[in-house]
PDB file of N, CA and C in Angstrom:
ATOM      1  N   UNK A   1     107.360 121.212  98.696  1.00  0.00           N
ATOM      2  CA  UNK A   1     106.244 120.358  99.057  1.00  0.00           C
ATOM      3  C   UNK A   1     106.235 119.137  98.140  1.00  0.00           C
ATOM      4  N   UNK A   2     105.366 117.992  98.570  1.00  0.00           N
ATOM      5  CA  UNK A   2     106.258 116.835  97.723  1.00  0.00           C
ATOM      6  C   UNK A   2     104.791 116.632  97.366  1.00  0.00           C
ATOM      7  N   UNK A   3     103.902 117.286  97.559  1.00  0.00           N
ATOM      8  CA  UNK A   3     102.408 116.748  97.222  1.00  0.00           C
ATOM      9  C   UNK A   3     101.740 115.831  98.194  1.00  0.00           C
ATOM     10  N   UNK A   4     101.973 115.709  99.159  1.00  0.00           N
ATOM     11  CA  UNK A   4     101.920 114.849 100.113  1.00  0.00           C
ATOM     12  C   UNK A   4     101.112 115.848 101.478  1.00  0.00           C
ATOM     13  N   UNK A   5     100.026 115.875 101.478  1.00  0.00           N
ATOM     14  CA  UNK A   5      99.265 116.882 102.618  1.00  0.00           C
ATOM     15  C   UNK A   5      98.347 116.245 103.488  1.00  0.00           C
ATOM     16  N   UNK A   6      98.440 116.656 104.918  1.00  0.00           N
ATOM     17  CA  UNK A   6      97.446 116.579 105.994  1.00  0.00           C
ATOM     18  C   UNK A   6      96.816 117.345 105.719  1.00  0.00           C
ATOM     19  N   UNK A   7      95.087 116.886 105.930  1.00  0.00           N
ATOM     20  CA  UNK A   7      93.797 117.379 105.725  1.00  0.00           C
ATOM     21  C   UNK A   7      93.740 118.792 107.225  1.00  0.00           C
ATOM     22  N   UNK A   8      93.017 119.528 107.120  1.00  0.00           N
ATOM     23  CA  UNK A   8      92.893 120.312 108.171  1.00  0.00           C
ATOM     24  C   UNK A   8      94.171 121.125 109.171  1.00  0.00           C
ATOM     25  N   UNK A   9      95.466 120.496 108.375  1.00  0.00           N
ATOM     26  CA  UNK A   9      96.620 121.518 108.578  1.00  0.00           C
ATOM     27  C   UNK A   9      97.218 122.368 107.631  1.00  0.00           C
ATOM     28  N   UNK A  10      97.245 124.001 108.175  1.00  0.00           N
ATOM     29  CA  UNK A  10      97.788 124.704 107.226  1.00  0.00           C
ATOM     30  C   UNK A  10      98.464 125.152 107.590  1.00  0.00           C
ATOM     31  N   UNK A  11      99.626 125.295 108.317  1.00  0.00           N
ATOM     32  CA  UNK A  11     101.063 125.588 108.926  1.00  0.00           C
ATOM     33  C   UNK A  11     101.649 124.170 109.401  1.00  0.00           C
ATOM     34  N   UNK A  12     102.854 123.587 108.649  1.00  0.00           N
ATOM     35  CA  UNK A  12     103.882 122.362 108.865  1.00  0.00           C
ATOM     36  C   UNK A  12     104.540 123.364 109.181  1.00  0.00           C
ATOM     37  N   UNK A  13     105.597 122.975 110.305  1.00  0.00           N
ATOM     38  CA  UNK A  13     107.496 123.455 109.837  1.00  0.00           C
ATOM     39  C   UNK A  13     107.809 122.537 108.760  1.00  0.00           C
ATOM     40  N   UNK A  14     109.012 123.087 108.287  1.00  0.00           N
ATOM     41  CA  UNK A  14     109.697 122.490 107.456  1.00  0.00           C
ATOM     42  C   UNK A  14     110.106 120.874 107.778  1.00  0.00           C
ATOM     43  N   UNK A  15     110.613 121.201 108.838  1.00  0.00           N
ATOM     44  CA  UNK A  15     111.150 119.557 109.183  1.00  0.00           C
ATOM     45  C   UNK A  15     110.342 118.568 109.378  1.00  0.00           C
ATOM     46  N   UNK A  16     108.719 119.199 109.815  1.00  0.00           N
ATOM     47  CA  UNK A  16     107.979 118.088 110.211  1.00  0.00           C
ATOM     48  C   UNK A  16     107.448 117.525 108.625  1.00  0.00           C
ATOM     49  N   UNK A  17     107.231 118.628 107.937  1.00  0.00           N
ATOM     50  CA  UNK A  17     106.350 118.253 106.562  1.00  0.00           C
ATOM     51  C   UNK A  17     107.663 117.437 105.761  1.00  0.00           C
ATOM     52  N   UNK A  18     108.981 118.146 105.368  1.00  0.00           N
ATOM     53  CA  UNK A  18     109.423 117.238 105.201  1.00  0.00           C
ATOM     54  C   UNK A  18     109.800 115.615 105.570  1.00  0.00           C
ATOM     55  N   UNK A  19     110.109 115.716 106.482  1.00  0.00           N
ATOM     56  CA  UNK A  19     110.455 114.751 107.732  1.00  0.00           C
ATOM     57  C   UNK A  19     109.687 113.456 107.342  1.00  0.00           C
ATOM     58  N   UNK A  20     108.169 113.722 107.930  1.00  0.00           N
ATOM     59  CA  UNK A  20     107.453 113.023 107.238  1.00  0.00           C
ATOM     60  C   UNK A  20     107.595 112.452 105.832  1.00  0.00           C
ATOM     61  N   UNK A  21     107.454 113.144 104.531  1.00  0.00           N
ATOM     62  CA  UNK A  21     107.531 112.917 103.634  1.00  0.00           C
ATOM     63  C   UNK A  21     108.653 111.451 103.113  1.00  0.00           C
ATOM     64  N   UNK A  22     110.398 112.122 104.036  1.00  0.00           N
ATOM     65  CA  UNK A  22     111.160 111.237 103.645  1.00  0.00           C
ATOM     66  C   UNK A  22     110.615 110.005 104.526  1.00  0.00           C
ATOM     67  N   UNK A  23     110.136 110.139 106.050  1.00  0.00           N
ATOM     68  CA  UNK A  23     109.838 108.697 105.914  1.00  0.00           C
ATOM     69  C   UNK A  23     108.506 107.625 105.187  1.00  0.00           C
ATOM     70  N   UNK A  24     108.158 108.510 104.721  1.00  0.00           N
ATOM     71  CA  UNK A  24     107.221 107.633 104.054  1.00  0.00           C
ATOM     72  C   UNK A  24     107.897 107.518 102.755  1.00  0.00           C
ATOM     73  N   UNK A  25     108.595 108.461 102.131  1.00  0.00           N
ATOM     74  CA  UNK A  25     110.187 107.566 101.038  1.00  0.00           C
ATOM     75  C   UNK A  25     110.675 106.299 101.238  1.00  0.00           C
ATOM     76  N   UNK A  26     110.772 106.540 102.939  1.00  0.00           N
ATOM     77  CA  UNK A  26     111.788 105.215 102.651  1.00  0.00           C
ATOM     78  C   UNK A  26     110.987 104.156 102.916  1.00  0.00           C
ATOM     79  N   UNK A  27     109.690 104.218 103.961  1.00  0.00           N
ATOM     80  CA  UNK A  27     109.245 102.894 103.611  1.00  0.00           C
ATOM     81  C   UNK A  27     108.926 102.336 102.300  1.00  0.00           C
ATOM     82  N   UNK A  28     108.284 103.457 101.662  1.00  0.00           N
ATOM     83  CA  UNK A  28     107.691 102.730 100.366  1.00  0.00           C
ATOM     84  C   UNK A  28     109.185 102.294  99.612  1.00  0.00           C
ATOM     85  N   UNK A  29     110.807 102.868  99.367  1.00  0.00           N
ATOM     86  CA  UNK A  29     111.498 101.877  99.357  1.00  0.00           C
ATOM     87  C   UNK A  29     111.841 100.736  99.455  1.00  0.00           C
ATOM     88  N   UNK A  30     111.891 100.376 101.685  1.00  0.00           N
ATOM     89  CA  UNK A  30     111.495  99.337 101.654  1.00  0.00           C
ATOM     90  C   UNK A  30     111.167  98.297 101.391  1.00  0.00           C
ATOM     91  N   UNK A  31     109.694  98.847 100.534  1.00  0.00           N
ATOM     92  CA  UNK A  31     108.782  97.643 100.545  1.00  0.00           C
ATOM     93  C   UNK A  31     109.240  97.365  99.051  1.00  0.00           C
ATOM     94  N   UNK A  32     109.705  98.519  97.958  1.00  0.00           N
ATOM     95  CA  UNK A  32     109.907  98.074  96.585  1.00  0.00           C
ATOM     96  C   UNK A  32     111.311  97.159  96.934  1.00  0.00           C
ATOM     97  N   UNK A  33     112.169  97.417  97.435  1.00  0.00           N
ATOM     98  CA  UNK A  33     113.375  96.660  98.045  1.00  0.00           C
ATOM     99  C   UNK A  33     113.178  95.204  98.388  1.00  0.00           C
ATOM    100  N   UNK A  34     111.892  94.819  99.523  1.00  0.00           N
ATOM    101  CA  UNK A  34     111.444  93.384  99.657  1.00  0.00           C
ATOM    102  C   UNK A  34     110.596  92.659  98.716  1.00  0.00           C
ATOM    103  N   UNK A  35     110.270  93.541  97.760  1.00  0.00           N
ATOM    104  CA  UNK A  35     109.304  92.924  96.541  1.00  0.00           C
ATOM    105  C   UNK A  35     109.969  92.623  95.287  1.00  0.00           C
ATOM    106  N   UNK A  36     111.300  92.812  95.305  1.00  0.00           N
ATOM    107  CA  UNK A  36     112.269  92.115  94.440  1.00  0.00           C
ATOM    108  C   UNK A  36     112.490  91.069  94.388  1.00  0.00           C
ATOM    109  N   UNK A  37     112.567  90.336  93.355  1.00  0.00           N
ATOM    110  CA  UNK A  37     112.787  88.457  93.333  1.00  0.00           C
ATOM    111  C   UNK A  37     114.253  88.242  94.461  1.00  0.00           C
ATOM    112  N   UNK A  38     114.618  87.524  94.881  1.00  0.00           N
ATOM    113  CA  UNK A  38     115.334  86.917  95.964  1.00  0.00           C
ATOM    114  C   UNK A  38     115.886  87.642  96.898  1.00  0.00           C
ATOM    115  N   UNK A  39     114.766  88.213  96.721  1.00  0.00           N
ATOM    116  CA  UNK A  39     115.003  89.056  98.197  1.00  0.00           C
ATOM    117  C   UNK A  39     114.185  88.726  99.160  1.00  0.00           C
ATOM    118  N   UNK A  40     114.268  88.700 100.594  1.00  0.00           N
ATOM    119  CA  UNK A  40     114.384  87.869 101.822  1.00  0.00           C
ATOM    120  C   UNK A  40     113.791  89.369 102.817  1.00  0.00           C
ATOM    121  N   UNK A  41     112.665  89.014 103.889  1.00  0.00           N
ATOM    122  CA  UNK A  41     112.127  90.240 104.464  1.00  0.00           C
ATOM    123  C   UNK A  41     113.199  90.392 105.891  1.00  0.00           C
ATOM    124  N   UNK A  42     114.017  90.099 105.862  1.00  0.00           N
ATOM    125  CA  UNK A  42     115.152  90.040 106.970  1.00  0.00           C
ATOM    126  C   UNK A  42     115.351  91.583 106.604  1.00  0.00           C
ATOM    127  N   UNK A  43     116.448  92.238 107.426  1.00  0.00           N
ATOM    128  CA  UNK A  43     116.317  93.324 107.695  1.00  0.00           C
ATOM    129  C   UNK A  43     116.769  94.396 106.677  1.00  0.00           C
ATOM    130  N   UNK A  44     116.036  95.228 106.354  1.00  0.00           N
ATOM    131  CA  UNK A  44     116.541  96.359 104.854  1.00  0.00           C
ATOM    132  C   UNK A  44     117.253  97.657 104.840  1.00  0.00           C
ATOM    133  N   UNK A  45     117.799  97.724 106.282  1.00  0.00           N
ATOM    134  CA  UNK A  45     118.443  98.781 106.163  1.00  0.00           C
ATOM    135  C   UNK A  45     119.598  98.892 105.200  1.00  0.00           C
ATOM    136  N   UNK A  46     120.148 100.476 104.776  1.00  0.00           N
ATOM    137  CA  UNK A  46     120.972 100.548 103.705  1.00  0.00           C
ATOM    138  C   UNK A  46     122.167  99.407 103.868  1.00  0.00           C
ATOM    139  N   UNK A  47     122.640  99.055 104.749  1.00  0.00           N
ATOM    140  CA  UNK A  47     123.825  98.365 105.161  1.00  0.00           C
ATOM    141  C   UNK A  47     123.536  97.134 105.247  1.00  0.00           C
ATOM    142  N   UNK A  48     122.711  96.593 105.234  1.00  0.00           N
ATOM    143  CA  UNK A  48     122.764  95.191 105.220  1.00  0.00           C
ATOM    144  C   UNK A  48     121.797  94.415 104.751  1.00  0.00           C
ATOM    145  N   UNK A  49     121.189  95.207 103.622  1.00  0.00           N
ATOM    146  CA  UNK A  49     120.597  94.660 102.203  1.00  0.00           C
ATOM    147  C   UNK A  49     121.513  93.546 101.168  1.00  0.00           C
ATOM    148  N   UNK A  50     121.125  92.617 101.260  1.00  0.00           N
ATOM    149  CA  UNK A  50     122.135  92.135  99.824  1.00  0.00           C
ATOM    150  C   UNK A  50     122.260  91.670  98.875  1.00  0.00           C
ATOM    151  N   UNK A  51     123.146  91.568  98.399  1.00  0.00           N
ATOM    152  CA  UNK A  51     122.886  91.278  96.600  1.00  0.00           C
ATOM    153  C   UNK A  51     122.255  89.614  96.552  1.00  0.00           C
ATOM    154  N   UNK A  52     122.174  89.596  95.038  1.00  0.00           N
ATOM    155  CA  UNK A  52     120.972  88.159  94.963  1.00  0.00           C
ATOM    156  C   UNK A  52     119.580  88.643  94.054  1.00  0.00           C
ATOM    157  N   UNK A  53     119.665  89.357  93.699  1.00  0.00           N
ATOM    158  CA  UNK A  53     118.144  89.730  93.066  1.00  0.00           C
ATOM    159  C   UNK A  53     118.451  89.865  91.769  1.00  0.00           C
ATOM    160  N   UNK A  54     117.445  89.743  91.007  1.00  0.00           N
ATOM    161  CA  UNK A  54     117.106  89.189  89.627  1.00  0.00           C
ATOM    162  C   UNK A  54     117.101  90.518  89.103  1.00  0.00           C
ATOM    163  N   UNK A  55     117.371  91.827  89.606  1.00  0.00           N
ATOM    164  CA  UNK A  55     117.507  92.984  89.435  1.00  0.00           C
ATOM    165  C   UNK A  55     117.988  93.998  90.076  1.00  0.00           C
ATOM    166  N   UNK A  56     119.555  93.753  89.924  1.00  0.00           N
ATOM    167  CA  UNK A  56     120.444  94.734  90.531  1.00  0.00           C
ATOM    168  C   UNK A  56     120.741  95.847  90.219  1.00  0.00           C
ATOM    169  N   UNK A  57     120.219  96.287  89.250  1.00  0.00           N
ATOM    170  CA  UNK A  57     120.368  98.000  89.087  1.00  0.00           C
ATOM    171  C   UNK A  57     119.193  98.355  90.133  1.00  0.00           C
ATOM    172  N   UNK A  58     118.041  98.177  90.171  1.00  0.00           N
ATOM    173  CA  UNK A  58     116.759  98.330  91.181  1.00  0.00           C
ATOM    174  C   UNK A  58     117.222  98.703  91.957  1.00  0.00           C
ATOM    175  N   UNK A  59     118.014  97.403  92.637  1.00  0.00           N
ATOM    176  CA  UNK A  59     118.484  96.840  94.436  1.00  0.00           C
ATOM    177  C   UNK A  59     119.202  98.288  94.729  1.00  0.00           C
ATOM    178  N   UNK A  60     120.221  98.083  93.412  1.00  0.00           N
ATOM    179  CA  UNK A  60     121.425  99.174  93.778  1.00  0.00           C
ATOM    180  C   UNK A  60     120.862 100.408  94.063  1.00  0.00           C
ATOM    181  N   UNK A  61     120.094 100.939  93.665  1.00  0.00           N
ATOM    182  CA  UNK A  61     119.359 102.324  93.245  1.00  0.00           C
ATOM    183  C   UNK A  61     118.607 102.346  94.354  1.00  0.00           C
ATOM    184  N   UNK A  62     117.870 101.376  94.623  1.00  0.00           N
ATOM    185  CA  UNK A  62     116.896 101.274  96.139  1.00  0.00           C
ATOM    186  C   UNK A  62     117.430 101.664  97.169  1.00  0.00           C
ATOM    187  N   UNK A  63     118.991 100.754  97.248  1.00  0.00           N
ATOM    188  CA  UNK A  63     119.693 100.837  98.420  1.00  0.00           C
ATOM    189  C   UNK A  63     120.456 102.429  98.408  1.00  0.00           C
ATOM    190  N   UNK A  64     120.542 103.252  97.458  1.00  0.00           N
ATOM    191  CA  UNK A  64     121.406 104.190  97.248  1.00  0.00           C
ATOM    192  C   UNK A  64     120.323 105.334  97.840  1.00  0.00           C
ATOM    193  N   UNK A  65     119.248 105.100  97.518  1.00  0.00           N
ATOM    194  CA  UNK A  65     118.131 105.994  97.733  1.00  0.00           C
ATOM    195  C   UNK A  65     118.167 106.250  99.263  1.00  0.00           C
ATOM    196  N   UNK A  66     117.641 104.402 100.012  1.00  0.00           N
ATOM    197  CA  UNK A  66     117.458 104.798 101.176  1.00  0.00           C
ATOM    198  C   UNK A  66     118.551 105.361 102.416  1.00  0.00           C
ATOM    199  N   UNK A  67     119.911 104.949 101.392  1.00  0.00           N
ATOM    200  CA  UNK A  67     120.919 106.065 102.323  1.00  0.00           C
ATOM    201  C   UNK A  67     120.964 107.061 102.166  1.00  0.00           C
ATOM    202  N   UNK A  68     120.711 107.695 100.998  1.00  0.00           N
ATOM    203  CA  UNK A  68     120.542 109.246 100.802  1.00  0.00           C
ATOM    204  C   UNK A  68     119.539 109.540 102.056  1.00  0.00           C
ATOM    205  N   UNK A  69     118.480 109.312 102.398  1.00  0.00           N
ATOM    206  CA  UNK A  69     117.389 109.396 103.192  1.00  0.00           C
ATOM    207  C   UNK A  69     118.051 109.126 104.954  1.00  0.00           C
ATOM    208  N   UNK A  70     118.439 108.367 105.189  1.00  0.00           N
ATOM    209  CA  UNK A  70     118.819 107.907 106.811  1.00  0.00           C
ATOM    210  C   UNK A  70     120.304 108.380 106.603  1.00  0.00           C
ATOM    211  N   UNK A  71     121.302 109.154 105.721  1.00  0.00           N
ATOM    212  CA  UNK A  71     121.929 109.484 106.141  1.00  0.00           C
ATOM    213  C   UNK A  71     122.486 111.031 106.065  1.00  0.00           C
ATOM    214  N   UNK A  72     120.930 111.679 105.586  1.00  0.00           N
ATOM    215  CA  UNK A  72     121.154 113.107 105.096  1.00  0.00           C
ATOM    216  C   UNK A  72     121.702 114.057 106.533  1.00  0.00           C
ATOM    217  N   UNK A  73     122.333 114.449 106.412  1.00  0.00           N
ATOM    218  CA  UNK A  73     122.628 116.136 107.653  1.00  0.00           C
ATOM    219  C   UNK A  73     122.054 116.929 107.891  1.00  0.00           C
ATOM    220  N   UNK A  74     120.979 117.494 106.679  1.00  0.00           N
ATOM    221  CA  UNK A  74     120.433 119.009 106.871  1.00  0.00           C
ATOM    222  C   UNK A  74     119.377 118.850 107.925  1.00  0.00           C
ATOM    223  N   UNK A  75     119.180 119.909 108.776  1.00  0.00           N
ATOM    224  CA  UNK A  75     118.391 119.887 110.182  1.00  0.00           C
ATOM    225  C   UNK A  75     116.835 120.249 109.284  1.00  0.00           C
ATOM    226  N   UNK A  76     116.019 120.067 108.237  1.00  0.00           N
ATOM    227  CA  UNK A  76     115.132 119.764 107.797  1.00  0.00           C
ATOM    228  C   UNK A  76     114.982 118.718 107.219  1.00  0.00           C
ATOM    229  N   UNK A  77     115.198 118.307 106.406  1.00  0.00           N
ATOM    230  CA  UNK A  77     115.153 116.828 105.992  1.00  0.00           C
ATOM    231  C   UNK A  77     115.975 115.587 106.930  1.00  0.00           C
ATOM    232  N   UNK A  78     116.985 115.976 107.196  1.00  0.00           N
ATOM    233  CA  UNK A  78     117.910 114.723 107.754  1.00  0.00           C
ATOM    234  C   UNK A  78     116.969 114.594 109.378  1.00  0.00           C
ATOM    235  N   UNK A  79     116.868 115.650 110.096  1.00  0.00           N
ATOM    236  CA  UNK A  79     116.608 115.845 111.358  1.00  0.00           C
ATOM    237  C   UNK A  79     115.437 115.708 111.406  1.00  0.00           C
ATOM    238  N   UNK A  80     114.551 116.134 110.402  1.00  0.00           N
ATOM    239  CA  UNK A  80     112.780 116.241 110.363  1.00  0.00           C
ATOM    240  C   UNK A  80     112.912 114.508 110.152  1.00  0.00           C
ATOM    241  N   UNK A  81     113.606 113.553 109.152  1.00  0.00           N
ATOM    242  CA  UNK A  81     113.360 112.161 108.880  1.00  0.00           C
ATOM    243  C   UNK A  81     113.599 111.395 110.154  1.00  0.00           C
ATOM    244  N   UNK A  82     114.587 111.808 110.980  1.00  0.00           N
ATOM    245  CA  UNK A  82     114.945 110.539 112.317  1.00  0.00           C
ATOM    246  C   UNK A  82     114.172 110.899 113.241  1.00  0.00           C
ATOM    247  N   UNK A  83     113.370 112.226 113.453  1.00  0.00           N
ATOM    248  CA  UNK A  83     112.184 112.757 114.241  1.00  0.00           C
ATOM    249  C   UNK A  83     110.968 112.030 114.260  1.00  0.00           C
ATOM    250  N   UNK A  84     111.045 111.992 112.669  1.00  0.00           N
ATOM    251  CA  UNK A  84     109.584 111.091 111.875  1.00  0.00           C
ATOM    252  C   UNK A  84     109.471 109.672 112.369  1.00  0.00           C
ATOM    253  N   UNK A  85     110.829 109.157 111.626  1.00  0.00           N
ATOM    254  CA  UNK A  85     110.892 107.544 111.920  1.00  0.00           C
ATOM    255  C   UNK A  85     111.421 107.277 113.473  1.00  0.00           C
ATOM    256  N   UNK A  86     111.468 108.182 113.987  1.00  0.00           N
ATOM    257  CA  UNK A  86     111.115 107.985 115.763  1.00  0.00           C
ATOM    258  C   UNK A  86     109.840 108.413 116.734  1.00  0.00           C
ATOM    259  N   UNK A  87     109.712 109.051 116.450  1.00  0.00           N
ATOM    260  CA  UNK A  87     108.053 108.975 116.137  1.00  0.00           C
ATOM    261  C   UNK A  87     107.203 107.777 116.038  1.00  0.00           C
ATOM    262  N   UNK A  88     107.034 107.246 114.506  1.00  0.00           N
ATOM    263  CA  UNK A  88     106.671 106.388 114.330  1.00  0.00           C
ATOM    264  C   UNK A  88     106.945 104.543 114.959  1.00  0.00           C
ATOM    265  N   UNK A  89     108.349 104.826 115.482  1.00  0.00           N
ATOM    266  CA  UNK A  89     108.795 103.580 115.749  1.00  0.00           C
ATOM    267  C   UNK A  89     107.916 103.368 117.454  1.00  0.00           C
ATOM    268  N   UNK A  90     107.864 104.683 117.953  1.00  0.00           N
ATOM    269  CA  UNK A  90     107.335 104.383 119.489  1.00  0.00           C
ATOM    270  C   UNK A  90     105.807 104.722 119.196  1.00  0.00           C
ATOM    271  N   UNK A  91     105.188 105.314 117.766  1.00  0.00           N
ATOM    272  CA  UNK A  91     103.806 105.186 118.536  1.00  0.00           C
ATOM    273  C   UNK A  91     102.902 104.917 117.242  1.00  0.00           C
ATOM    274  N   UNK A  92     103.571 104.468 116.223  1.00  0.00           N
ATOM    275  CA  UNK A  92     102.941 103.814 114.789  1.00  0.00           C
ATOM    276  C   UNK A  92     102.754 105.148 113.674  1.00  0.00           C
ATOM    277  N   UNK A  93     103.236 104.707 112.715  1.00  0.00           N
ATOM    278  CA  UNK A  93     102.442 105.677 111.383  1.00  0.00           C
ATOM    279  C   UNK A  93     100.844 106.120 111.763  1.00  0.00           C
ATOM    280  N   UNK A  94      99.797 105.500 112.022  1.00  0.00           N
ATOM    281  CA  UNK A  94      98.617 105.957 112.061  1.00  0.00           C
ATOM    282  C   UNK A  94      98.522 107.025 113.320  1.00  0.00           C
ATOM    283  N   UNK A  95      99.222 106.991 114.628  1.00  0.00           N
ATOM    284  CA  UNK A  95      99.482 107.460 115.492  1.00  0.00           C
ATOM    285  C   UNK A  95     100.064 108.508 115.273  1.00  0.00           C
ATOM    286  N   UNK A  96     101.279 108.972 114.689  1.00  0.00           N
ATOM    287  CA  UNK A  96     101.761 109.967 114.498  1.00  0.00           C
ATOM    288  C   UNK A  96     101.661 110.736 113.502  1.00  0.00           C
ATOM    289  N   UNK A  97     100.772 110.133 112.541  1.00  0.00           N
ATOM    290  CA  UNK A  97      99.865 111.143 111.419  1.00  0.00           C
ATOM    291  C   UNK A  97      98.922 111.446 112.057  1.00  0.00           C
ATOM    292  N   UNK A  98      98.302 111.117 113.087  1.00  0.00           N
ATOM    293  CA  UNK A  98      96.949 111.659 113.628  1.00  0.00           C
ATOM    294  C   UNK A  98      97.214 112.630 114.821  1.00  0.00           C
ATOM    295  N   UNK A  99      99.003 112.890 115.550  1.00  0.00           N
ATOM    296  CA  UNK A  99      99.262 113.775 116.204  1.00  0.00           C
ATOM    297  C   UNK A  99      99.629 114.890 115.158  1.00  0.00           C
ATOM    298  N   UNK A 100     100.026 114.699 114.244  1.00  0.00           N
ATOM    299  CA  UNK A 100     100.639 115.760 113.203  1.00  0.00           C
ATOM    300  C   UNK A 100      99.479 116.692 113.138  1.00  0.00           C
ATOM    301  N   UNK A 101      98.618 115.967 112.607  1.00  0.00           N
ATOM    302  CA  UNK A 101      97.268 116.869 112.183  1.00  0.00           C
ATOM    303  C   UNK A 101      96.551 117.265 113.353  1.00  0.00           C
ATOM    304  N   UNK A 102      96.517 116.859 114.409  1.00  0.00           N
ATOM    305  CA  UNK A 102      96.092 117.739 115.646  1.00  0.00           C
ATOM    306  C   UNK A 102      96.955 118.723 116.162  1.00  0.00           C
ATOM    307  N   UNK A 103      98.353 118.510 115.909  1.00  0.00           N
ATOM    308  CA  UNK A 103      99.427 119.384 116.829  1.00  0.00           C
ATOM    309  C   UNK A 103      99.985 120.180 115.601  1.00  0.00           C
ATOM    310  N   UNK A 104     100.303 119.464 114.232  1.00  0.00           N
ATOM    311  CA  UNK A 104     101.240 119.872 113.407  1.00  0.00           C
ATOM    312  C   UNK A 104     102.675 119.994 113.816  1.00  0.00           C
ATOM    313  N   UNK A 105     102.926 119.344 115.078  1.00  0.00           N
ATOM    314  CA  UNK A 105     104.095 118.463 115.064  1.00  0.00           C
ATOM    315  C   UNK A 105     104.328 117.083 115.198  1.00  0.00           C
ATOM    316  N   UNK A 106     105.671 116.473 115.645  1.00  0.00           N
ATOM    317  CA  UNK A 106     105.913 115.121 115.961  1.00  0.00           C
ATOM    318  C   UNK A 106     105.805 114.830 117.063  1.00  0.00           C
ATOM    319  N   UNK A 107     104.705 113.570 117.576  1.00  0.00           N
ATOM    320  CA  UNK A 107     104.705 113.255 119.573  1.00  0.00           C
ATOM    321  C   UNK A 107     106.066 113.274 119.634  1.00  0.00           C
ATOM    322  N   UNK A 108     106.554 113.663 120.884  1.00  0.00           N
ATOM    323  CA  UNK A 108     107.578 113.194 121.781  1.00  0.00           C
ATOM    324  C   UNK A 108     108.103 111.856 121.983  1.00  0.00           C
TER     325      UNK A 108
END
């Protein structure tokens, strides 16, 4: 558990509680990723982040992080995270934290 809990749910699966968790990892990445000096809000995925910042051990470490995250395998974390951040991409973070805690899974 990462410390990270829905109010009024007391049974997650694994994948969803994790799942969740890593994507809210990687946004808050993300956002430490675009809040670096010359860095540019163009697009942050692991692959096409780039150098230029006034702090490249950060960048490096940021960027190392969020591939650990979008490119893990295990069918709880890796599978619970592209569940999450698909999820979220078709029906918003506030949306799919508010199906979690009614369903205690991910919408469709």
């Amino acid at each position: 558990m990462h410390g990270f809990e829905l109010k009024d749910i007391e049974l997650l699966s694994q994948d969803v509680e994790e799942g969740i968790c890593q994507v809210l990892a990687d946004k808050w990445l993300e956002s430490q990723i675009l809040s670096l000096p010359g860095c540019n809000a163009a697009s942050t995925s692991s692959s096409s982040i780039t150098e230029g910042s006034k702090s490249p051990l950060e960048r490096k470490l940021g960027v190392f992080f969020k591939h650990q995250i979008e490119s893990d395998t295990s069918p709880v974390c890796g599978d619970g995270y592209r569940a999450g951040k698909q999820a979220i991409l078709k029906y918003s973070l506030t949306n799919t934290l508010e199906h979690i805690r009614l369903t205690a899974y991910f919408p469709c």
